[in-house]
Each structure stands twice: as C-alpha cells, then as structure tokens.
C-alpha atoms as a PDB file:
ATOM      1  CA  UNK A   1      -0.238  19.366  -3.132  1.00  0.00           C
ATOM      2  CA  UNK A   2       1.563  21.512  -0.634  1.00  0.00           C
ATOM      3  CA  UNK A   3       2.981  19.982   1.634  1.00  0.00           C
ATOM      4  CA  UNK A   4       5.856  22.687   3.325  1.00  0.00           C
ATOM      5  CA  UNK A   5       3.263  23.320   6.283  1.00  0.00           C
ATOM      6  CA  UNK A   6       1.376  19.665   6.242  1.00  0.00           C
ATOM      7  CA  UNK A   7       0.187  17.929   9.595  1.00  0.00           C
ATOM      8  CA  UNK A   8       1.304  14.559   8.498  1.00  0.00           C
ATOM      9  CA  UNK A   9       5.111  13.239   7.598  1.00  0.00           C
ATOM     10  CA  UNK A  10       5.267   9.870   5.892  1.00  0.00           C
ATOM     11  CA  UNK A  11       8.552   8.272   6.798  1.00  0.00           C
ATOM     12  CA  UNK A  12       9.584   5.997   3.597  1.00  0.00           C
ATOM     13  CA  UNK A  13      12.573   4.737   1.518  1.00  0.00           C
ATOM     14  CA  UNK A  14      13.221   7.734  -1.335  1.00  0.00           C
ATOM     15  CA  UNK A  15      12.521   6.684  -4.948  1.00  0.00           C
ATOM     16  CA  UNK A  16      10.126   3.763  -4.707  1.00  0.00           C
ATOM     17  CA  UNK A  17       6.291   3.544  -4.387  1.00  0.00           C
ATOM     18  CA  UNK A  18       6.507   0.109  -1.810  1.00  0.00           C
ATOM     19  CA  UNK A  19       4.778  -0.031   0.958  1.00  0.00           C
ATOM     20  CA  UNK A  20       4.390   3.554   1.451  1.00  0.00           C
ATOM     21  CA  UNK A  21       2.708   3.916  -1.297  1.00  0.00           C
ATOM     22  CA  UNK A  22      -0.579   2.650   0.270  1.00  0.00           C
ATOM     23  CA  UNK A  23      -0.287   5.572   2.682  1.00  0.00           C
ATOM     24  CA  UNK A  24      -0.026   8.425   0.130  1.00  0.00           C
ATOM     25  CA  UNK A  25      -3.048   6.796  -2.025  1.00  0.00           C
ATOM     26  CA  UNK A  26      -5.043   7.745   1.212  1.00  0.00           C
ATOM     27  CA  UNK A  27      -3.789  11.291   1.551  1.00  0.00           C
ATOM     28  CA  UNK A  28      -4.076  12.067  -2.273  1.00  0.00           C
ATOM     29  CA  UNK A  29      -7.641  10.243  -2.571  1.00  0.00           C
ATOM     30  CA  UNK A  30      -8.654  13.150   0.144  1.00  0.00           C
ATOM     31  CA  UNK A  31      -6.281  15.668  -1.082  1.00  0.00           C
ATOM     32  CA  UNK A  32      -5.033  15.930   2.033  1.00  0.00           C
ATOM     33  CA  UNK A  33      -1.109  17.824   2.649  1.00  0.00           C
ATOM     34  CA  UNK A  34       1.311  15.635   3.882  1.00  0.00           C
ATOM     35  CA  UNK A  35       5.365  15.603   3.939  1.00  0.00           C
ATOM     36  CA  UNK A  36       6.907  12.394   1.870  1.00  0.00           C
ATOM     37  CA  UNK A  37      10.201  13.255   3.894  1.00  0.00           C
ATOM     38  CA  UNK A  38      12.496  11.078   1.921  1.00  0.00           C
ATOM     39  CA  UNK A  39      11.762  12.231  -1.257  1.00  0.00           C
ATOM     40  CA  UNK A  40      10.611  15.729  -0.181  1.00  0.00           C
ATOM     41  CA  UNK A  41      13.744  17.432   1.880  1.00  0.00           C
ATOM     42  CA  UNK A  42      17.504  17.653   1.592  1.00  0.00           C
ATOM     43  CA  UNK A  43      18.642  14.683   3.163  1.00  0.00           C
ATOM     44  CA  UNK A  44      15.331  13.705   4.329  1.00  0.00           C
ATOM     45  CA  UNK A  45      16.181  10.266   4.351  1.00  0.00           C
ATOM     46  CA  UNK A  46      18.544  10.711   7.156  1.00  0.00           C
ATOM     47  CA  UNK A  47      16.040  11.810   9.311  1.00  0.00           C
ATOM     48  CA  UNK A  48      13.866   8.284   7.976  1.00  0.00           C
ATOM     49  CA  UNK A  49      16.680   6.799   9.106  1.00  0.00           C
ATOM     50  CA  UNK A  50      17.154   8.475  12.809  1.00  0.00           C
ATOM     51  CA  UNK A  51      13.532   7.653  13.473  1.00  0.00           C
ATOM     52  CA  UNK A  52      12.646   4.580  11.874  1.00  0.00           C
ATOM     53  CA  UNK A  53      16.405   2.698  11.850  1.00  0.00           C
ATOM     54  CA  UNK A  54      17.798   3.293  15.035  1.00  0.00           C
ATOM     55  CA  UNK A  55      18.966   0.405  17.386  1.00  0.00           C
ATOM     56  CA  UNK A  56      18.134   3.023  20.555  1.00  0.00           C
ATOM     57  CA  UNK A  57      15.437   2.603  23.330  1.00  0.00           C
ATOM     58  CA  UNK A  58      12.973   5.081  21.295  1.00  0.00           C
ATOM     59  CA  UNK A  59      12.397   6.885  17.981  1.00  0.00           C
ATOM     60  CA  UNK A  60      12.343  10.221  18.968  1.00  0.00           C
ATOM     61  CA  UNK A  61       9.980  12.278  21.417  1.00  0.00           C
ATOM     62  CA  UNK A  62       9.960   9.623  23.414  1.00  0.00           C
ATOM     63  CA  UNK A  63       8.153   6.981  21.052  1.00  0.00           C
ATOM     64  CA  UNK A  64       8.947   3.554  21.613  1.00  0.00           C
ATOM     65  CA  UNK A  65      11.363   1.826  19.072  1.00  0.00           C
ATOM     66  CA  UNK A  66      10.012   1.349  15.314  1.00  0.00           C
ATOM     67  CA  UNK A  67      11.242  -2.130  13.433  1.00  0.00           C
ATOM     68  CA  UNK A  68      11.042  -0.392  10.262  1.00  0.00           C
ATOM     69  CA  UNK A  69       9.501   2.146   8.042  1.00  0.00           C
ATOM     70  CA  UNK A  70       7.437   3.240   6.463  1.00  0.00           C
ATOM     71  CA  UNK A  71       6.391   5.245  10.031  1.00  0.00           C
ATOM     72  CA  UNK A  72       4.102   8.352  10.094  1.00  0.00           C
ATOM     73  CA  UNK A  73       4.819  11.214  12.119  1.00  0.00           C
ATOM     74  CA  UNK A  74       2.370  13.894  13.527  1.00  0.00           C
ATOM     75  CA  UNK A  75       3.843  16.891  15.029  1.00  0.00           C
ATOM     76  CA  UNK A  76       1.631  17.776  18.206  1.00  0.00           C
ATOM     77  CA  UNK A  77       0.010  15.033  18.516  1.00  0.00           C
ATOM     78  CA  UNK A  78       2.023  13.065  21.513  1.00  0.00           C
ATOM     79  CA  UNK A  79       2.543  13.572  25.042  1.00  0.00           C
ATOM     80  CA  UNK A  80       2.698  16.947  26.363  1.00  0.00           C
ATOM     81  CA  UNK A  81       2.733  18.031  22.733  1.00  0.00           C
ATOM     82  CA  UNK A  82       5.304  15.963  20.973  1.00  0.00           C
ATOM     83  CA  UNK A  83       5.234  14.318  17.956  1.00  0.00           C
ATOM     84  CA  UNK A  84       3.456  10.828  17.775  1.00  0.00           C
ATOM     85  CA  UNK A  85       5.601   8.312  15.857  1.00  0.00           C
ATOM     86  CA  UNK A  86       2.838   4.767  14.259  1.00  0.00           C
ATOM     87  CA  UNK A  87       4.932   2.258  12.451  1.00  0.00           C
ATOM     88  CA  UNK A  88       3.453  -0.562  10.374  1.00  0.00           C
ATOM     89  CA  UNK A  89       1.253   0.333   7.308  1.00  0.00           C
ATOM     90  CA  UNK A  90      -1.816  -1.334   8.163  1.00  0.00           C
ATOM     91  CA  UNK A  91      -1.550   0.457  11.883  1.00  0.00           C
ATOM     92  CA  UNK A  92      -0.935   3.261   9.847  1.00  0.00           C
ATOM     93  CA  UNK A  93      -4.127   3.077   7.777  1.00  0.00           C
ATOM     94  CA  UNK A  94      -5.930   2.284  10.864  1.00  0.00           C
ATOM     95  CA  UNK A  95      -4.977   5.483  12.618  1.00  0.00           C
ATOM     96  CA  UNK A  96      -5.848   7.494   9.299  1.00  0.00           C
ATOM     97  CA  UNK A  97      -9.225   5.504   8.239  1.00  0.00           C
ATOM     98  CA  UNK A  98     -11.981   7.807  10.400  1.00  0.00           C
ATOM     99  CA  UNK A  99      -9.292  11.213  10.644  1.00  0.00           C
ATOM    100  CA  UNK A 100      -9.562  11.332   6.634  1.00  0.00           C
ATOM    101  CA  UNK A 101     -13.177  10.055   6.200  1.00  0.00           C
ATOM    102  CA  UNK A 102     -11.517   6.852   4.803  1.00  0.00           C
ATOM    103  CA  UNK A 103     -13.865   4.730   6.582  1.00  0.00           C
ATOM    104  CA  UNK A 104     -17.954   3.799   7.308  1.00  0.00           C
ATOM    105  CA  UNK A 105     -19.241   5.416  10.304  1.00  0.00           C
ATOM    106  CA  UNK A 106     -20.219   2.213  11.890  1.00  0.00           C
ATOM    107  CA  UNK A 107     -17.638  -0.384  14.173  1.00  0.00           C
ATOM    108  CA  UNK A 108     -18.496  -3.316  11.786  1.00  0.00           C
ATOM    109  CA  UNK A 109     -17.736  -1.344   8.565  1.00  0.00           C
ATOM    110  CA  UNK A 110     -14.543  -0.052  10.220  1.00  0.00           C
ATOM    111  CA  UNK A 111     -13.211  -3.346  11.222  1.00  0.00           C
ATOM    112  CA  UNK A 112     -14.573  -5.153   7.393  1.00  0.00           C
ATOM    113  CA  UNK A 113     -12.434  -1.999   5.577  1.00  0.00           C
ATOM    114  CA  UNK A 114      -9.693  -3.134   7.852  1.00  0.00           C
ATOM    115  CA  UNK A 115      -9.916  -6.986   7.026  1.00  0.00           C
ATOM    116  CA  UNK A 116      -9.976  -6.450   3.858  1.00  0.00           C
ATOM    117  CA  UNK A 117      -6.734  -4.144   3.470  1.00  0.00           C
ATOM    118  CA  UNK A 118      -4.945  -7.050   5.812  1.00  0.00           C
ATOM    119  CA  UNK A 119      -6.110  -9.316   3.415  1.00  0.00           C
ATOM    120  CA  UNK A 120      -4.508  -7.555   0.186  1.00  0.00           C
ATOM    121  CA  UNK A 121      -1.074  -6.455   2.753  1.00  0.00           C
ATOM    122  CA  UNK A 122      -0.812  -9.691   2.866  1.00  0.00           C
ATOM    123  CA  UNK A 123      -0.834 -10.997  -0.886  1.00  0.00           C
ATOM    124  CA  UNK A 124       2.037  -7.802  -0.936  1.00  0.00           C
ATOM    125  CA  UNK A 125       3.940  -9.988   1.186  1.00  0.00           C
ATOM    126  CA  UNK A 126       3.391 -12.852  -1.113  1.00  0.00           C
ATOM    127  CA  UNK A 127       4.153 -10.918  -3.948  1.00  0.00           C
ATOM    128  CA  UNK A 128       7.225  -9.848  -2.161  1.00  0.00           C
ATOM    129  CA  UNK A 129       8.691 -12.774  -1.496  1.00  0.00           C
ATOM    130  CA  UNK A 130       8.450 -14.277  -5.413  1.00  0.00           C
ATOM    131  CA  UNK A 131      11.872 -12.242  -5.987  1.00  0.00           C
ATOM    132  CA  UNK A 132      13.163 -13.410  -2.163  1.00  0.00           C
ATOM    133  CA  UNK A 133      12.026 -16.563  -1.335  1.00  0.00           C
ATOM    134  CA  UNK A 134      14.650 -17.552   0.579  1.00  0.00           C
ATOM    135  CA  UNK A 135      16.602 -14.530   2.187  1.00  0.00           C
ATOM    136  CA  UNK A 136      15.684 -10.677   2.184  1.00  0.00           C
ATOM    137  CA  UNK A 137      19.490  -9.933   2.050  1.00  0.00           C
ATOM    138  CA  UNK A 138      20.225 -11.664  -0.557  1.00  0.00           C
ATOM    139  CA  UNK A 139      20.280 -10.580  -4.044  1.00  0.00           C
ATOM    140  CA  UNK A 140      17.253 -12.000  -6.442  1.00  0.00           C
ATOM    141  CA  UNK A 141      20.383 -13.766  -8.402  1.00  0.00           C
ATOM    142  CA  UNK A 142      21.536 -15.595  -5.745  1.00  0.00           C
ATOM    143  CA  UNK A 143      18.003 -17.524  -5.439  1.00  0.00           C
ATOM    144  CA  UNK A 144      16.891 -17.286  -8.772  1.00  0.00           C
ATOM    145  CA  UNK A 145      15.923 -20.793  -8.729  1.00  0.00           C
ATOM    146  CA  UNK A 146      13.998 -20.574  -5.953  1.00  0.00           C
ATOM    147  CA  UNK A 147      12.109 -17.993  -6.905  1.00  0.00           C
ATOM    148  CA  UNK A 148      11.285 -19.665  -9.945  1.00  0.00           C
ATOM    149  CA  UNK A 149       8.643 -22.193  -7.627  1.00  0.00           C
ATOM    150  CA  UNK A 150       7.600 -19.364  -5.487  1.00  0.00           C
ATOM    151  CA  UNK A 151       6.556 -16.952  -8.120  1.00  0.00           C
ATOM    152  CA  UNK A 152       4.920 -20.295  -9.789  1.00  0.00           C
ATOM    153  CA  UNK A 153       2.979 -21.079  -6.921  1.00  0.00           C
ATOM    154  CA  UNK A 154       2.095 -17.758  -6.606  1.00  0.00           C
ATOM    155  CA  UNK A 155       0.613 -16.783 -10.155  1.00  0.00           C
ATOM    156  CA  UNK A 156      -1.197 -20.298 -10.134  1.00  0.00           C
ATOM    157  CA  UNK A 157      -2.660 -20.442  -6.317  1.00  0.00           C
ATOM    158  CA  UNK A 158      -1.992 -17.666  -4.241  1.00  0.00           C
ATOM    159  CA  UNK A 159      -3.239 -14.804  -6.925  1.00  0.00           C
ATOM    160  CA  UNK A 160      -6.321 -16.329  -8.170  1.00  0.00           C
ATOM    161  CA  UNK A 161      -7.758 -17.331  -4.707  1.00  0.00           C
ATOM    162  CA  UNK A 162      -7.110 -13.602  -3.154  1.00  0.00           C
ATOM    163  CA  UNK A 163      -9.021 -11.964  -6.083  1.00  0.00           C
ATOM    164  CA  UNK A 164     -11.296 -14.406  -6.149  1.00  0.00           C
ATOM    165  CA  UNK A 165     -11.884 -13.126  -2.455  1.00  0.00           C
ATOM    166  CA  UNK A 166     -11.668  -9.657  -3.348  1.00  0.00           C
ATOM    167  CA  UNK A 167     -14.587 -10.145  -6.015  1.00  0.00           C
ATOM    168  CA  UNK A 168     -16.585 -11.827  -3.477  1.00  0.00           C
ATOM    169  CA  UNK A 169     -16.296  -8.900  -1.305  1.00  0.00           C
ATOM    170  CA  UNK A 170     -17.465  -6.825  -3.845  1.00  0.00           C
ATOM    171  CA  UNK A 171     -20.273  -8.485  -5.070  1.00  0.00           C
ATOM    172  CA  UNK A 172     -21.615  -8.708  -1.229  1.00  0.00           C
ATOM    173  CA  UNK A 173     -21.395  -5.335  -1.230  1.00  0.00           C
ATOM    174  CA  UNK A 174     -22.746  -4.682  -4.742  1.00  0.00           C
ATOM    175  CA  UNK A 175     -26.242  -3.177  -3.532  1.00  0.00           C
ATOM    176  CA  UNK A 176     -24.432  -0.474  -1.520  1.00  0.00           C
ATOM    177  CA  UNK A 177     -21.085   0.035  -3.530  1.00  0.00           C
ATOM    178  CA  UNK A 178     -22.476  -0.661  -6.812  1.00  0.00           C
ATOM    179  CA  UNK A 179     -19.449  -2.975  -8.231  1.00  0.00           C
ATOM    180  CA  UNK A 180     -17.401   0.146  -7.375  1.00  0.00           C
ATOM    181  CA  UNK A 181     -16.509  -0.043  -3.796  1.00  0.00           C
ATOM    182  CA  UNK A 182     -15.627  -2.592  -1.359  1.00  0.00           C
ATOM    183  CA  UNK A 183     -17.064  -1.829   1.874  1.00  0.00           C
ATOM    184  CA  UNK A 184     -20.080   0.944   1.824  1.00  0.00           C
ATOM    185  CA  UNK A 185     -21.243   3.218  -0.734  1.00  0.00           C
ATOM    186  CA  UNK A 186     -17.700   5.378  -0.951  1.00  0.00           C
ATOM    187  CA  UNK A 187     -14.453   5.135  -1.623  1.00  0.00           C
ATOM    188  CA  UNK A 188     -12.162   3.555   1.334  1.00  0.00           C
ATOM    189  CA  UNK A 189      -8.951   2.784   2.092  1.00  0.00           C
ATOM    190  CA  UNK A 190      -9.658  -1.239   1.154  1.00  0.00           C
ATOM    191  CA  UNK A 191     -10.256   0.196  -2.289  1.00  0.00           C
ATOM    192  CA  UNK A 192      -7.150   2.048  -2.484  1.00  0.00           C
ATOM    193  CA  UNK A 193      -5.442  -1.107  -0.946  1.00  0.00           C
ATOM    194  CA  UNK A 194      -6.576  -3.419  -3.405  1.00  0.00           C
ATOM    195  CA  UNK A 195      -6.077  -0.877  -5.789  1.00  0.00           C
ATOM    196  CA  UNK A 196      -2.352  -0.849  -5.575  1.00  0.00           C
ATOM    197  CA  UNK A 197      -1.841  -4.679  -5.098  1.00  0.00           C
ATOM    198  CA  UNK A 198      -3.554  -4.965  -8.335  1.00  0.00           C
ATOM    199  CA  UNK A 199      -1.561  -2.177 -10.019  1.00  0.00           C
ATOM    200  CA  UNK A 200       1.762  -3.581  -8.678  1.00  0.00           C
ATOM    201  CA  UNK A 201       0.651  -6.800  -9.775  1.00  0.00           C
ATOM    202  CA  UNK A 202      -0.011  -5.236 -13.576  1.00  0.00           C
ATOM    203  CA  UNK A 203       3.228  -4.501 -13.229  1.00  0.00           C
ATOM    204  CA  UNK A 204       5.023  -7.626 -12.067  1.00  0.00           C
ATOM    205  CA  UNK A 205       3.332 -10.058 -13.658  1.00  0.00           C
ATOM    206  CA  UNK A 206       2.010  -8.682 -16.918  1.00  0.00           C
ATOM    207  CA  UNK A 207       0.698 -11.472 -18.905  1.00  0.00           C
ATOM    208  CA  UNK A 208      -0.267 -13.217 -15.901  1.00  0.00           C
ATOM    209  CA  UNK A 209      -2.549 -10.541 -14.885  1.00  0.00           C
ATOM    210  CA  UNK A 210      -3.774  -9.518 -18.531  1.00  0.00           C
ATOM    211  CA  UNK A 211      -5.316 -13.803 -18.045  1.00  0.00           C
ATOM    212  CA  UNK A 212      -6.390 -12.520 -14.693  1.00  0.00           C
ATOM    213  CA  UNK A 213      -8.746 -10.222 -15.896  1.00  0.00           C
ATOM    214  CA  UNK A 214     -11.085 -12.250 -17.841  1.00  0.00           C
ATOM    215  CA  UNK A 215     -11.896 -14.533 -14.917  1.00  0.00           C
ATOM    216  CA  UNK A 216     -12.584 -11.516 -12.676  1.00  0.00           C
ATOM    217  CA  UNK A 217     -14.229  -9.066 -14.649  1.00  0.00           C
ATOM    218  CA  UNK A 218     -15.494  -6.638 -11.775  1.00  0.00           C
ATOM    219  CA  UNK A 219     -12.036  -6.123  -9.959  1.00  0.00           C
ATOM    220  CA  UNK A 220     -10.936  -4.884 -13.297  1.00  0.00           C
ATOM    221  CA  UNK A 221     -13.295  -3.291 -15.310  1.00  0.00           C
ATOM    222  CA  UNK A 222     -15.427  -1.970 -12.539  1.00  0.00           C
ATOM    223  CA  UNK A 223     -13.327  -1.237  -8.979  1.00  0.00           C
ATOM    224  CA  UNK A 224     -10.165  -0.343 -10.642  1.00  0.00           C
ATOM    225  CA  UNK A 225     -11.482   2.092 -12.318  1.00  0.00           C
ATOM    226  CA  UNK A 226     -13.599   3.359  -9.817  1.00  0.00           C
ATOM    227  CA  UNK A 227     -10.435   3.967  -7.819  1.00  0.00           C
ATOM    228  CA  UNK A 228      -8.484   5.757 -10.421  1.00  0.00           C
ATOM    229  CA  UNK A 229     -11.139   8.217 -11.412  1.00  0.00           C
ATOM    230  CA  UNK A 230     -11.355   9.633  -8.024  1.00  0.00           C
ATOM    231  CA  UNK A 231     -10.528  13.024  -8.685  1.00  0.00           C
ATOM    232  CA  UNK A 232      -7.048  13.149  -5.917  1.00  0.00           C
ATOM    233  CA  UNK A 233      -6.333  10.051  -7.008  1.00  0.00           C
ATOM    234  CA  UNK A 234      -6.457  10.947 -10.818  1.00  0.00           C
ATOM    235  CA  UNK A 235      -4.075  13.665 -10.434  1.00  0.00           C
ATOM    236  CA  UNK A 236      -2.084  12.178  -8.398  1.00  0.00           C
ATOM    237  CA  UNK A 237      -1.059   9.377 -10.841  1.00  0.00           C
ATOM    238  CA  UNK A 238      -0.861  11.905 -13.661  1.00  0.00           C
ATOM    239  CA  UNK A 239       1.814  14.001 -11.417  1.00  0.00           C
ATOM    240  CA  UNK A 240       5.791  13.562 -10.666  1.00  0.00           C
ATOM    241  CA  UNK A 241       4.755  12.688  -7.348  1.00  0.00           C
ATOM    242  CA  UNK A 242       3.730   8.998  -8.592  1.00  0.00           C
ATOM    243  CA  UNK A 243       7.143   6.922  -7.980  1.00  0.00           C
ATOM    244  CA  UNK A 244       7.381   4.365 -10.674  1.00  0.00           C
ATOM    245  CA  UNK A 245       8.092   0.774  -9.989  1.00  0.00           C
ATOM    246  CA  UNK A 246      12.127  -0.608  -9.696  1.00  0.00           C
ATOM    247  CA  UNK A 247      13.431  -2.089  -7.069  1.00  0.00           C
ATOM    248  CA  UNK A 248      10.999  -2.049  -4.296  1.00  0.00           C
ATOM    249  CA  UNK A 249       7.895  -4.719  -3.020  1.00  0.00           C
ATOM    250  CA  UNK A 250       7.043  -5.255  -6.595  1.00  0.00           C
ATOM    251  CA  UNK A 251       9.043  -6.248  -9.310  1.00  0.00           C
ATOM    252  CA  UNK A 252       9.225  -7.210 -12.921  1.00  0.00           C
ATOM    253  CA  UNK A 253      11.423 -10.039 -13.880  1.00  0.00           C
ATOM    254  CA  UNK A 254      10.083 -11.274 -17.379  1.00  0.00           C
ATOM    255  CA  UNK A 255      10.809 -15.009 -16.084  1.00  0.00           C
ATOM    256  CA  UNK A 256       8.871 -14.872 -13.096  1.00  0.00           C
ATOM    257  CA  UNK A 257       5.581 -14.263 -14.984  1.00  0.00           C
ATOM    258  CA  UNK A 258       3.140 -16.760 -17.166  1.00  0.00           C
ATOM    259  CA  UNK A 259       5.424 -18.177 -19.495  1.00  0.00           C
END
C-alpha cells in the first residue's frame, strides 16, 4: 500500500496491533491508502500525541477534545476545509462502514453490522481487563492474583457465551452469507471485527481457544477463514505492515490460559 498521498491518517500507539488494528483490517480488506502515522513518519507519534493526548479545549482544526486514540484524521473534510478529527473505534468504523463499501445498503443491515462489532469491542474490553483487573496503571505483576479470577471467569463464561452469539449470528444469516459472513452476502466490517477478537484471542489464550474450536465449528473453520482469504486482507497479514502481538489489548501470559 501507498500511503505518502492517502486520504485517511489512523492515529495509534506505534508497535502494537490493539485497538487500531480493527481500523486498518477495514482499509486493507478494501485496499484502500491510508497513513498509520505512528508507525509510518519520523516522530509520528508526537503528532498522535498533540491530537489525541492533549489536556487543551480541542484537538486541532478546531475539533473538540479526543479522550484517547486511536483517532482518524481526514484532511479536507471539516469546516471550511479542515481536517475532521473521530475518536473511538467503533465511531470510527461507523464513519468508514458505507465510505469503503464495508456495509449493506439497507438502515437495518447497517445498524446489525454495527451491533455486532459493539458486541465483539466489547469482549476486547473483557479480554483486556484479564491482565488489569484492577487498575490500568498498574503493572500486570502488581495484580497478578487478581487476574488470575478474571481471566478464569473469562475463559469459562464470558468467551463461550460471546461466540456462542457470534455463531448464532451466523447461522441466521447462513442463507445469505453462506457460513462465511455475518451480516449480508459480503464481507463487512463485523467480520473483520470478530475476526481480530478471535485472532487476538488465538493468541492469548492458546489452549483455551484450540477447546474453543470444537464447540463452535463455523466461527472457525468457516468465517475465519473466509476473512483471511480476502485478497487485501491476505496480503496484508503476509506483509511487515501486520504488528505482532506484545504488550497491547491482548496478551499472552501462559498462566492466564486453560490450565
């Protein structure tokens, strides 16, 4: 992708895949240019940081204040020609969903591919806060044992009853998206949101997962797929642009998973 001259600018931590990361899986599914500013220019992550850290009145051109990134930015596309700054990833998704044909053409469909990427933003969250149950600012040693219960709770309740929601979505919508899509008969950005919860999920909870997959066969051996043979998508994860997983939203700590 070349992104020097792109209309979009993704405003994101440098180095991990997080929550931005469900922003660039809709530009690359599309194959559509956009700036990952952090990782992309010198010292891009100061300007992350001007925009989306500030303690001011506004972002910049005039945007109200942003709590946090990741933020997109579109040059031109404010008042009287300024940039427009949208904060929050599912806003985010929202305001990209019909501008990159990542959505059904009808209000219901819009608002179900929208319900459904809520839905897996918010087992992220969940996800999340195994490794900080207690405080964000404090390190994952200093409430190991609390995380202990959370992540239990987690891999035993909370994980079983969101895919078990997932697969019900996709077996309503089985006659149009053939087991391979959520809403509709194409790729949206629920599938590319589910799509990473599940991957970061592979990832923080191996053997968990690997039990996972036998009790919903669909998610796994039909949507994932799906999702990762779309041809952006495909070379996206095969390219340096593909952050692995460290220290971000999800994490691997071998005693957090099924023992």
């Amino acid at each position: 992708m070349a992104p020097s001259h792109a209309q979009y600018e993704l405003l994101y931590h440098p180095g991990i895949p997080g929550r931005g990361e469900f922003i660039r899986l809709a530009f690359e599914a599309k194959g559509v240019a956009y700036t990952d500013v952090a990782n992309e220019q010198k010292d891009g992550y100061s300007t992350v940081q001007a925009v989306c850290m500030n303690k001011g009145t506004e972002s910049v051109d005039g945007n109200p204040p942003v709590f946090s990134s990741p933020a997109l930015r579109i040059p031109g596309a404010g008042l009287d020609g300024q940039a427009l700054v949208i904060a929050q990833t599912p806003n985010i998704l929202w305001y990209l969903g019909e501008k990159l044909g990542l959505v059904p053409d009808d209000e219901g469909g819009k608002y179900h591919v929208q319900q459904v990427a809520l839905t897996a933003l918010d087992l992220t969250n969940e996800t999340h806060d195994t490794h900080h149950p207690l405080a964000v600012m404090q390190y994952y040693e200093d409430q190991k044992e609390a995380a202990l219960a959370k992540a239990k709770d987690v891999r035993e309740n909370r994980i079983p009853k969101y895919l078990s929601y997932f697969s019900r979505v996709l077996e309503h919508n089985a006659p149009h998206g053939k087991r391979k899509f959520l809403v509709g008969s194409y790729l949206t950005y629920a599938d590319t949101t589910v799509w990473q919860v599940l991957n970061g999920l592979l990832f923080a909870f191996p053997k968990e997962m690997e039990a996972r997959r036998k009790e919903f066969p669909a998610l796994f051996e039909e949507l994932y797929p799906a999702v990762q043979e779309v041809e952006g998508i495909r070379q996206y994860l095969a390219s340096e642009r593909r952050l692995a997983y460290s220290s971000g939203v999800f994490r691997y700590y071998p005693e957090l998973d099924r023992q």
